[in-house]
PDB file of N, CA and C in Angstrom:
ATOM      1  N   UNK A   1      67.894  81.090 153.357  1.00  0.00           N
ATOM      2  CA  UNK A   1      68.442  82.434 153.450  1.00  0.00           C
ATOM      3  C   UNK A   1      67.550  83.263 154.376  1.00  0.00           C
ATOM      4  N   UNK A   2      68.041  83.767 154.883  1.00  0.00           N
ATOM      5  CA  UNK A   2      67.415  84.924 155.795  1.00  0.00           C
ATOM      6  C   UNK A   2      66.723  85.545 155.935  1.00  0.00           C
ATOM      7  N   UNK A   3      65.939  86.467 156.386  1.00  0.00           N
ATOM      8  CA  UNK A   3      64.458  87.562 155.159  1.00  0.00           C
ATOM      9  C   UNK A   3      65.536  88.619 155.638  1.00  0.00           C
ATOM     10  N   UNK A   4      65.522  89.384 154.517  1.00  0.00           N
ATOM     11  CA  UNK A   4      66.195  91.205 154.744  1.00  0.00           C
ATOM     12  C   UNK A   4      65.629  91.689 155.870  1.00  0.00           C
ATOM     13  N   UNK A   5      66.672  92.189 156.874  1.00  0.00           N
ATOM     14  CA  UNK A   5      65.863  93.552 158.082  1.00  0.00           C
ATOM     15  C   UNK A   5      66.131  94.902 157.713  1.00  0.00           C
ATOM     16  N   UNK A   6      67.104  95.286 157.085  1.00  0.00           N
ATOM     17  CA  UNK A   6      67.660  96.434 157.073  1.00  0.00           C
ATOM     18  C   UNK A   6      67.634  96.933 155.257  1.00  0.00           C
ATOM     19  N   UNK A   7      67.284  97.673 154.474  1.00  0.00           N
ATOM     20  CA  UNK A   7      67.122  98.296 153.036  1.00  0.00           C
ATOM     21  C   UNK A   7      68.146  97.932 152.343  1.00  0.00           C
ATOM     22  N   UNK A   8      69.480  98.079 152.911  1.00  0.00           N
ATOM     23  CA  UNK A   8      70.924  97.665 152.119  1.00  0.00           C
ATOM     24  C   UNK A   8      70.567  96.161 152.101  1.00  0.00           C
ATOM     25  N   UNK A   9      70.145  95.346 152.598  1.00  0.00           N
ATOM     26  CA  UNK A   9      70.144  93.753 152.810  1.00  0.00           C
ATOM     27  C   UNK A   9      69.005  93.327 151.795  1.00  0.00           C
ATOM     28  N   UNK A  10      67.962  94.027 151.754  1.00  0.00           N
ATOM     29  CA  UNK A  10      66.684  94.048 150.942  1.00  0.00           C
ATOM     30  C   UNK A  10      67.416  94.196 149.685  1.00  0.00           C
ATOM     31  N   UNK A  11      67.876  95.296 149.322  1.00  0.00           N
ATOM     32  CA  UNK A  11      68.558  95.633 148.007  1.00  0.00           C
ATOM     33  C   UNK A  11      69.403  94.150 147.541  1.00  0.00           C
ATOM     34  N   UNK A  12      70.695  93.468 148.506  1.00  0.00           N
ATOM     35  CA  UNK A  12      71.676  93.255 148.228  1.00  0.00           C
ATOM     36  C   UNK A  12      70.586  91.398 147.866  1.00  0.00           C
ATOM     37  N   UNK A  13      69.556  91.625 148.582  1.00  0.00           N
ATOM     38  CA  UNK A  13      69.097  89.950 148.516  1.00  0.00           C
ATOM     39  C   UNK A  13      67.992  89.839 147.104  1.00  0.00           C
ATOM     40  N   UNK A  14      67.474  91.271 146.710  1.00  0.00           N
ATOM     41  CA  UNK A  14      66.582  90.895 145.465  1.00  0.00           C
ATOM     42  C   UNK A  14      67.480  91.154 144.565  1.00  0.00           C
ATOM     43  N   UNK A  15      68.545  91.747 144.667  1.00  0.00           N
ATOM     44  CA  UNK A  15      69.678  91.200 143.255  1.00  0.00           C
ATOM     45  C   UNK A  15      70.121  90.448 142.889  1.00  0.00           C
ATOM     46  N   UNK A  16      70.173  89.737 144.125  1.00  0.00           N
ATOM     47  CA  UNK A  16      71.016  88.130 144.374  1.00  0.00           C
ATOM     48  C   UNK A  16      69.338  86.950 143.705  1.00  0.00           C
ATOM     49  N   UNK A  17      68.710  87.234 144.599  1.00  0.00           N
ATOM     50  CA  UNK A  17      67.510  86.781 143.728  1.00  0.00           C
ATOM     51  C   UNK A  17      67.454  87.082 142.277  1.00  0.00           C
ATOM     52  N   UNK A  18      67.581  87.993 141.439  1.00  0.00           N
ATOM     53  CA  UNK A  18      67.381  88.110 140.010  1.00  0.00           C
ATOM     54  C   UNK A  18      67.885  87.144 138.841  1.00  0.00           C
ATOM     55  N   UNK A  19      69.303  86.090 139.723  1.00  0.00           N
ATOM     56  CA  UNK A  19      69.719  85.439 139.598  1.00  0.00           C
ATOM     57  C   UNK A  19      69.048  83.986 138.954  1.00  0.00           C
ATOM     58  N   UNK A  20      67.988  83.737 139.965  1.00  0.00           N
ATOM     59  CA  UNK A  20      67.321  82.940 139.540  1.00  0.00           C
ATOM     60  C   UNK A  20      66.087  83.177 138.116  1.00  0.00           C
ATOM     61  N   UNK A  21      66.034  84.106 137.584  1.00  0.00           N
ATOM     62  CA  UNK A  21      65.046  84.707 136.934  1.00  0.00           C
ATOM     63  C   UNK A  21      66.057  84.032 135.228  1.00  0.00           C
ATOM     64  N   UNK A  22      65.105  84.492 134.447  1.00  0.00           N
ATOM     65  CA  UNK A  22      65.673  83.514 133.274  1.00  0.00           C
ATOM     66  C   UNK A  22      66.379  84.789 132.412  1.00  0.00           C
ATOM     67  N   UNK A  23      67.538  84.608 132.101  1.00  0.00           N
ATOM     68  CA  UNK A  23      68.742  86.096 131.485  1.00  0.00           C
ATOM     69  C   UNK A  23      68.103  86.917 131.079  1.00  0.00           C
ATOM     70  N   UNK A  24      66.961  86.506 129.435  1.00  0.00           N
ATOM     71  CA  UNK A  24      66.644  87.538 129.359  1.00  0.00           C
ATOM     72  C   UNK A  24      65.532  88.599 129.821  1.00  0.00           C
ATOM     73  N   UNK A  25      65.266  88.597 131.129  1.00  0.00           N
ATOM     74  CA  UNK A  25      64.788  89.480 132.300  1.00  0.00           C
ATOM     75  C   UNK A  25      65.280  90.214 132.938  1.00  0.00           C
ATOM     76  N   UNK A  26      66.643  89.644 133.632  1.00  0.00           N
ATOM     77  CA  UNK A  26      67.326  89.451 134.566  1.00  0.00           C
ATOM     78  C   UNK A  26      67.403  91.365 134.524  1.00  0.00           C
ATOM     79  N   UNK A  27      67.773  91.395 133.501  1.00  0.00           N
ATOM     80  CA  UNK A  27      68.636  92.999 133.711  1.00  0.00           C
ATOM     81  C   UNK A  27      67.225  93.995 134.177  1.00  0.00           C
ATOM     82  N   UNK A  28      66.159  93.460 133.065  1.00  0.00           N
ATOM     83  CA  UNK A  28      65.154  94.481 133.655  1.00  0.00           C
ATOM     84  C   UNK A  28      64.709  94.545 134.918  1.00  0.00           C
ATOM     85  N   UNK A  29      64.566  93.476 135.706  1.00  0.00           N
ATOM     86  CA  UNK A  29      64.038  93.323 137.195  1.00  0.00           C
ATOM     87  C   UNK A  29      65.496  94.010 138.170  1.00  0.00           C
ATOM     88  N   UNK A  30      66.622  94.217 137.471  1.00  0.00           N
ATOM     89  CA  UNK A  30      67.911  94.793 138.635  1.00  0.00           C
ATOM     90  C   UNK A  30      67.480  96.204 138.097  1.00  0.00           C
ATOM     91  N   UNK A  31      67.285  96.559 137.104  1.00  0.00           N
ATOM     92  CA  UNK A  31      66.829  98.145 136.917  1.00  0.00           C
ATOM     93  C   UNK A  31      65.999  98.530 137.746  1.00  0.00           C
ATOM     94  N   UNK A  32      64.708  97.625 137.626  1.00  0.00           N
ATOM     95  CA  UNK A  32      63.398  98.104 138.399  1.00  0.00           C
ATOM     96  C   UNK A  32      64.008  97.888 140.044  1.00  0.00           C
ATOM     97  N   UNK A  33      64.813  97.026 140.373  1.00  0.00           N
ATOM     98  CA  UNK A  33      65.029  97.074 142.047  1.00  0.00           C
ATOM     99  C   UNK A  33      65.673  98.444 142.215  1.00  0.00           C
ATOM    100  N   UNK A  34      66.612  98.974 141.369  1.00  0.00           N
ATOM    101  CA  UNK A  34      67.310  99.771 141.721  1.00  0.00           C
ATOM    102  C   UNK A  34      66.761 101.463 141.360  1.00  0.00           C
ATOM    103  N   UNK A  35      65.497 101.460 141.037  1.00  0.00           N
ATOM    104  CA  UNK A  35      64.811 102.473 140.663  1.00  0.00           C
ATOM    105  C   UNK A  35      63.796 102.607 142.088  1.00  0.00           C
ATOM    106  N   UNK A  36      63.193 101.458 142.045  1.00  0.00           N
ATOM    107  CA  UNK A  36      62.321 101.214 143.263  1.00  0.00           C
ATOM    108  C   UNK A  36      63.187 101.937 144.524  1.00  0.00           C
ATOM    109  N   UNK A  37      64.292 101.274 144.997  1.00  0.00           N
ATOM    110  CA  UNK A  37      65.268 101.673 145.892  1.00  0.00           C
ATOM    111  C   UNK A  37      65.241 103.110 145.860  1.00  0.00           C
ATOM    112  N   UNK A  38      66.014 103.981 144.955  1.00  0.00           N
ATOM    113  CA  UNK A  38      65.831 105.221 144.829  1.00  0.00           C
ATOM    114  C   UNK A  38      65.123 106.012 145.111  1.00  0.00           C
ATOM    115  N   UNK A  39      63.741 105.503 144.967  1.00  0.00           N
ATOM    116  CA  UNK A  39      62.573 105.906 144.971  1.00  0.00           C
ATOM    117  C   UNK A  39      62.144 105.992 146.313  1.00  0.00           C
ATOM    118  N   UNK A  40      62.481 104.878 147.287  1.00  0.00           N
ATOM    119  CA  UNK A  40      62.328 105.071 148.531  1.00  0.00           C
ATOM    120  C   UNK A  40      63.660 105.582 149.920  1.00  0.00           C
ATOM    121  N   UNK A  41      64.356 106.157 149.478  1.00  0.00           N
ATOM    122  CA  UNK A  41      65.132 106.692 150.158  1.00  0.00           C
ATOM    123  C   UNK A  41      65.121 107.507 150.753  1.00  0.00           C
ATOM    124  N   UNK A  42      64.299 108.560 150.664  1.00  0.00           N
ATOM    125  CA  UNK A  42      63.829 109.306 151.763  1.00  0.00           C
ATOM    126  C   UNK A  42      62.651 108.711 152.942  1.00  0.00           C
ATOM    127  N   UNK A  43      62.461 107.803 153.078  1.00  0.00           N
ATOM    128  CA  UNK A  43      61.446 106.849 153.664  1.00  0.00           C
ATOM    129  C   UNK A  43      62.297 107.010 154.919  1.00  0.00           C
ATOM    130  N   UNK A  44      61.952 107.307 156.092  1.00  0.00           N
ATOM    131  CA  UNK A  44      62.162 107.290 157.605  1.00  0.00           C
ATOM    132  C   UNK A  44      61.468 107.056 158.553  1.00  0.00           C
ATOM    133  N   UNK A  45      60.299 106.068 158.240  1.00  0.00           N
ATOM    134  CA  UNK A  45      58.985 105.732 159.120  1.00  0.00           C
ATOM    135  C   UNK A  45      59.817 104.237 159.294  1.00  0.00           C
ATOM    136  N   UNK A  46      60.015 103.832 160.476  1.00  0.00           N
ATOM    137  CA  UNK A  46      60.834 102.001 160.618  1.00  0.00           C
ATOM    138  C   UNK A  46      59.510 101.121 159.769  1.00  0.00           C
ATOM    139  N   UNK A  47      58.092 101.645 160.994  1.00  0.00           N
ATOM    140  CA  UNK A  47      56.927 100.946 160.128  1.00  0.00           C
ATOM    141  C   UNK A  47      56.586 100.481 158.676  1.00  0.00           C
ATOM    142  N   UNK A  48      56.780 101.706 157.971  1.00  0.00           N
ATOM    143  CA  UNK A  48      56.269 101.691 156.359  1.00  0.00           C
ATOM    144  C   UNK A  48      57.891 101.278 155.962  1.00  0.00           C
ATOM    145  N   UNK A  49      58.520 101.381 156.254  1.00  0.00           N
ATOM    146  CA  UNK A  49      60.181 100.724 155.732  1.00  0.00           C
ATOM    147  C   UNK A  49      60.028  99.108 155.933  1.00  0.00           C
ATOM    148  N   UNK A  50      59.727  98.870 156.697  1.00  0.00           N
ATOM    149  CA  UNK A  50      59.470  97.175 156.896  1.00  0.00           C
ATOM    150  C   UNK A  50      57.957  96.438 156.299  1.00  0.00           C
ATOM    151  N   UNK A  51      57.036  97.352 155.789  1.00  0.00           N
ATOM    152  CA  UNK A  51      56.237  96.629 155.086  1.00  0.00           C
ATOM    153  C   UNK A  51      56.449  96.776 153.842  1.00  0.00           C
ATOM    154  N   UNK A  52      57.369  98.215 153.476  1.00  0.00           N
ATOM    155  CA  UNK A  52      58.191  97.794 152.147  1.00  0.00           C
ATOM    156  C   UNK A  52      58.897  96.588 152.083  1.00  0.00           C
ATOM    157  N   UNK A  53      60.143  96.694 152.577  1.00  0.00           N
ATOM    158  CA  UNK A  53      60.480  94.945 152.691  1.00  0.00           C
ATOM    159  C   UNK A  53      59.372  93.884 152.787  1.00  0.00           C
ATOM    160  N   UNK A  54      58.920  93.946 153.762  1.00  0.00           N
ATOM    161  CA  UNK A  54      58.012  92.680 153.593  1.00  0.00           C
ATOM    162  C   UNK A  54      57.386  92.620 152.048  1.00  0.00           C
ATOM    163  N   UNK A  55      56.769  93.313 151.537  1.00  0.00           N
ATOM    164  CA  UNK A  55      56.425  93.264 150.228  1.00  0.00           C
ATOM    165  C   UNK A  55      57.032  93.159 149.192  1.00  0.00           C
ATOM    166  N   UNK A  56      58.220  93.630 148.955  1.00  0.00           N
ATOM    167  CA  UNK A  56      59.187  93.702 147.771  1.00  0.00           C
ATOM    168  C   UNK A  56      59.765  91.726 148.546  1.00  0.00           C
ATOM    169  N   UNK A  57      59.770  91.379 149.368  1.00  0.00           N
ATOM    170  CA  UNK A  57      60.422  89.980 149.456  1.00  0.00           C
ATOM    171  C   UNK A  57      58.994  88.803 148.994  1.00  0.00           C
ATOM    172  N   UNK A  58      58.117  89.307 149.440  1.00  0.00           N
ATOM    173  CA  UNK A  58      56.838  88.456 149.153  1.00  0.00           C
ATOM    174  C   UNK A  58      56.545  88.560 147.039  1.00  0.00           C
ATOM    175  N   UNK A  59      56.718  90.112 147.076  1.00  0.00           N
ATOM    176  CA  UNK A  59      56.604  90.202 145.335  1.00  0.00           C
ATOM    177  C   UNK A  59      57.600  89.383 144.645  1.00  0.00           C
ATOM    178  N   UNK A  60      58.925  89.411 145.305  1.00  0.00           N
ATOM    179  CA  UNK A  60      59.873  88.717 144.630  1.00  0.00           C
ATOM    180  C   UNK A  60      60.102  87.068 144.652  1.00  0.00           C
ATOM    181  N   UNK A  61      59.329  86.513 145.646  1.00  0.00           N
ATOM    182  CA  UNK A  61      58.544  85.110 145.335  1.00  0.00           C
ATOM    183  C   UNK A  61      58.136  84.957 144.454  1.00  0.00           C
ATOM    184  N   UNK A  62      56.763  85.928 144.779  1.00  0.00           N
ATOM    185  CA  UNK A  62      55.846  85.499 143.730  1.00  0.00           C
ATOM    186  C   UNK A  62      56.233  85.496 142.377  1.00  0.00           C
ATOM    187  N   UNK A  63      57.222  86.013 141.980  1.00  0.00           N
ATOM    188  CA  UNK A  63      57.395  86.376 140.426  1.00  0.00           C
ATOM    189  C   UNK A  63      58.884  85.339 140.188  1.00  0.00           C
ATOM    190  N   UNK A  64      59.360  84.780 140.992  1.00  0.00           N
ATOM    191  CA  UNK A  64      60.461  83.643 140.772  1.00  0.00           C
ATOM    192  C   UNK A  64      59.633  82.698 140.934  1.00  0.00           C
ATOM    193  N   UNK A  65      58.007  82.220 141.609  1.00  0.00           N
ATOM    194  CA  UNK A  65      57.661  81.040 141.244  1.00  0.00           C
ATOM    195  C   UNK A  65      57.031  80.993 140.052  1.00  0.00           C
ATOM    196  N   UNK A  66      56.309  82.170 139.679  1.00  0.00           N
ATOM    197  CA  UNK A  66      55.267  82.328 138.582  1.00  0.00           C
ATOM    198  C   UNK A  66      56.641  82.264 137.182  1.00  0.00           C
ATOM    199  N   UNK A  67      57.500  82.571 137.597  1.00  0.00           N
ATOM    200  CA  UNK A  67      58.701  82.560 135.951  1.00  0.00           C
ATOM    201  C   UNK A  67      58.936  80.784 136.051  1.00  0.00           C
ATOM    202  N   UNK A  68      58.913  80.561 137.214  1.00  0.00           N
ATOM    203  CA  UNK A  68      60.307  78.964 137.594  1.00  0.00           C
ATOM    204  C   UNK A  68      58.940  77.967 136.687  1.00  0.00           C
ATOM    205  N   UNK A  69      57.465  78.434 137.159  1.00  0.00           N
ATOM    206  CA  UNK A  69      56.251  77.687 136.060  1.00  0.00           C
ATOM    207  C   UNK A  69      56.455  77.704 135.081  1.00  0.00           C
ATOM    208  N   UNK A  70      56.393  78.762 134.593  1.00  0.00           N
ATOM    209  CA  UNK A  70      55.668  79.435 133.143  1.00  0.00           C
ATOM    210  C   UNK A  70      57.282  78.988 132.000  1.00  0.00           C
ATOM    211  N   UNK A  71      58.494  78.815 132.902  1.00  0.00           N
ATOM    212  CA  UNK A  71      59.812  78.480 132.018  1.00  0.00           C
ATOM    213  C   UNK A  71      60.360  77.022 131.710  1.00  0.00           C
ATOM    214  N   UNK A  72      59.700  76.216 132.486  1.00  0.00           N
ATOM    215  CA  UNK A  72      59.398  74.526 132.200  1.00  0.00           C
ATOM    216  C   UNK A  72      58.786  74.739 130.984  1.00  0.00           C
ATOM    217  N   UNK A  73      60.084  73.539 129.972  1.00  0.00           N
ATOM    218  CA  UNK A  73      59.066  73.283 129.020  1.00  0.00           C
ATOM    219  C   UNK A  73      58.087  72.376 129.138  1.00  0.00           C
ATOM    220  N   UNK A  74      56.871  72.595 128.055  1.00  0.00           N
ATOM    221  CA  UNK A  74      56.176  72.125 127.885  1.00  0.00           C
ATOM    222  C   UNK A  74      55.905  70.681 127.094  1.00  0.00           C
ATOM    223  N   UNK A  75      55.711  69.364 127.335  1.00  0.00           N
ATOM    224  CA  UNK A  75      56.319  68.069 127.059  1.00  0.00           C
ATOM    225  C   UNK A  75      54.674  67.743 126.279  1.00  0.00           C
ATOM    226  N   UNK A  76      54.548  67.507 125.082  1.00  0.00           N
ATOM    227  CA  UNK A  76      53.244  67.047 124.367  1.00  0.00           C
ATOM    228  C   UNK A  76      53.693  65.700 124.577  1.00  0.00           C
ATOM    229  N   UNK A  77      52.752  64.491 124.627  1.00  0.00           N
ATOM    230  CA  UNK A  77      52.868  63.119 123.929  1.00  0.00           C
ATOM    231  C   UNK A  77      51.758  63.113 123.143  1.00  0.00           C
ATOM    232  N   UNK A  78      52.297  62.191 122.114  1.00  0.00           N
ATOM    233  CA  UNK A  78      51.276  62.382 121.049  1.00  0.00           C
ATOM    234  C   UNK A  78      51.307  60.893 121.383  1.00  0.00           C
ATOM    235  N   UNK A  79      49.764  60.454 121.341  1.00  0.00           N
ATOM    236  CA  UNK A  79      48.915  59.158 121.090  1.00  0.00           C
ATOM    237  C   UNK A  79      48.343  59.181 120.301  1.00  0.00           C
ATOM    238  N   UNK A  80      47.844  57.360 119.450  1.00  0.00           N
ATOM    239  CA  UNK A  80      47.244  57.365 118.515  1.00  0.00           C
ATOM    240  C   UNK A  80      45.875  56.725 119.295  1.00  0.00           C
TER     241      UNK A  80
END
């Protein structure tokens, strides 16, 4: 998939990402995108608009690999 250039694309791709996140999260991380969003809407610097993106796409890695770990179960063998 693509990296977001434009804020509507950023928005429309970490929702689509939330997807992968395990249900019961899911809703809180589309709240927090869509608060975050809000939050930056008066933002009109291209500069600081694109290292937002860059960051909100790098954060949203990091936290779909750190869940995709931490949500594998965990397999004991027991030996005698």
């Amino acid at each position: 998939m693509l990296k977001p250039v434009h804020p509507l694309q950023l928005y429309a791709y970490l929702l689509r990402k939330t997807r992968e996140l395990p249900p019961h999260v899911q809703n809180y991380y589309r709240h927090h995108i869509r608060q975050q969003f809000n939050s930056h809407l008066d933002e009109e610097d291209p500069k600081r608009i694109s290292e937002i993106i860059n960051k909100a796409v790098d954060d949203m890695e990091w936290l779909i690999q750190k869940v995709g770990f931490s949500s594998k179960p965990v397999i004991f063998q027991y030996t005698k």
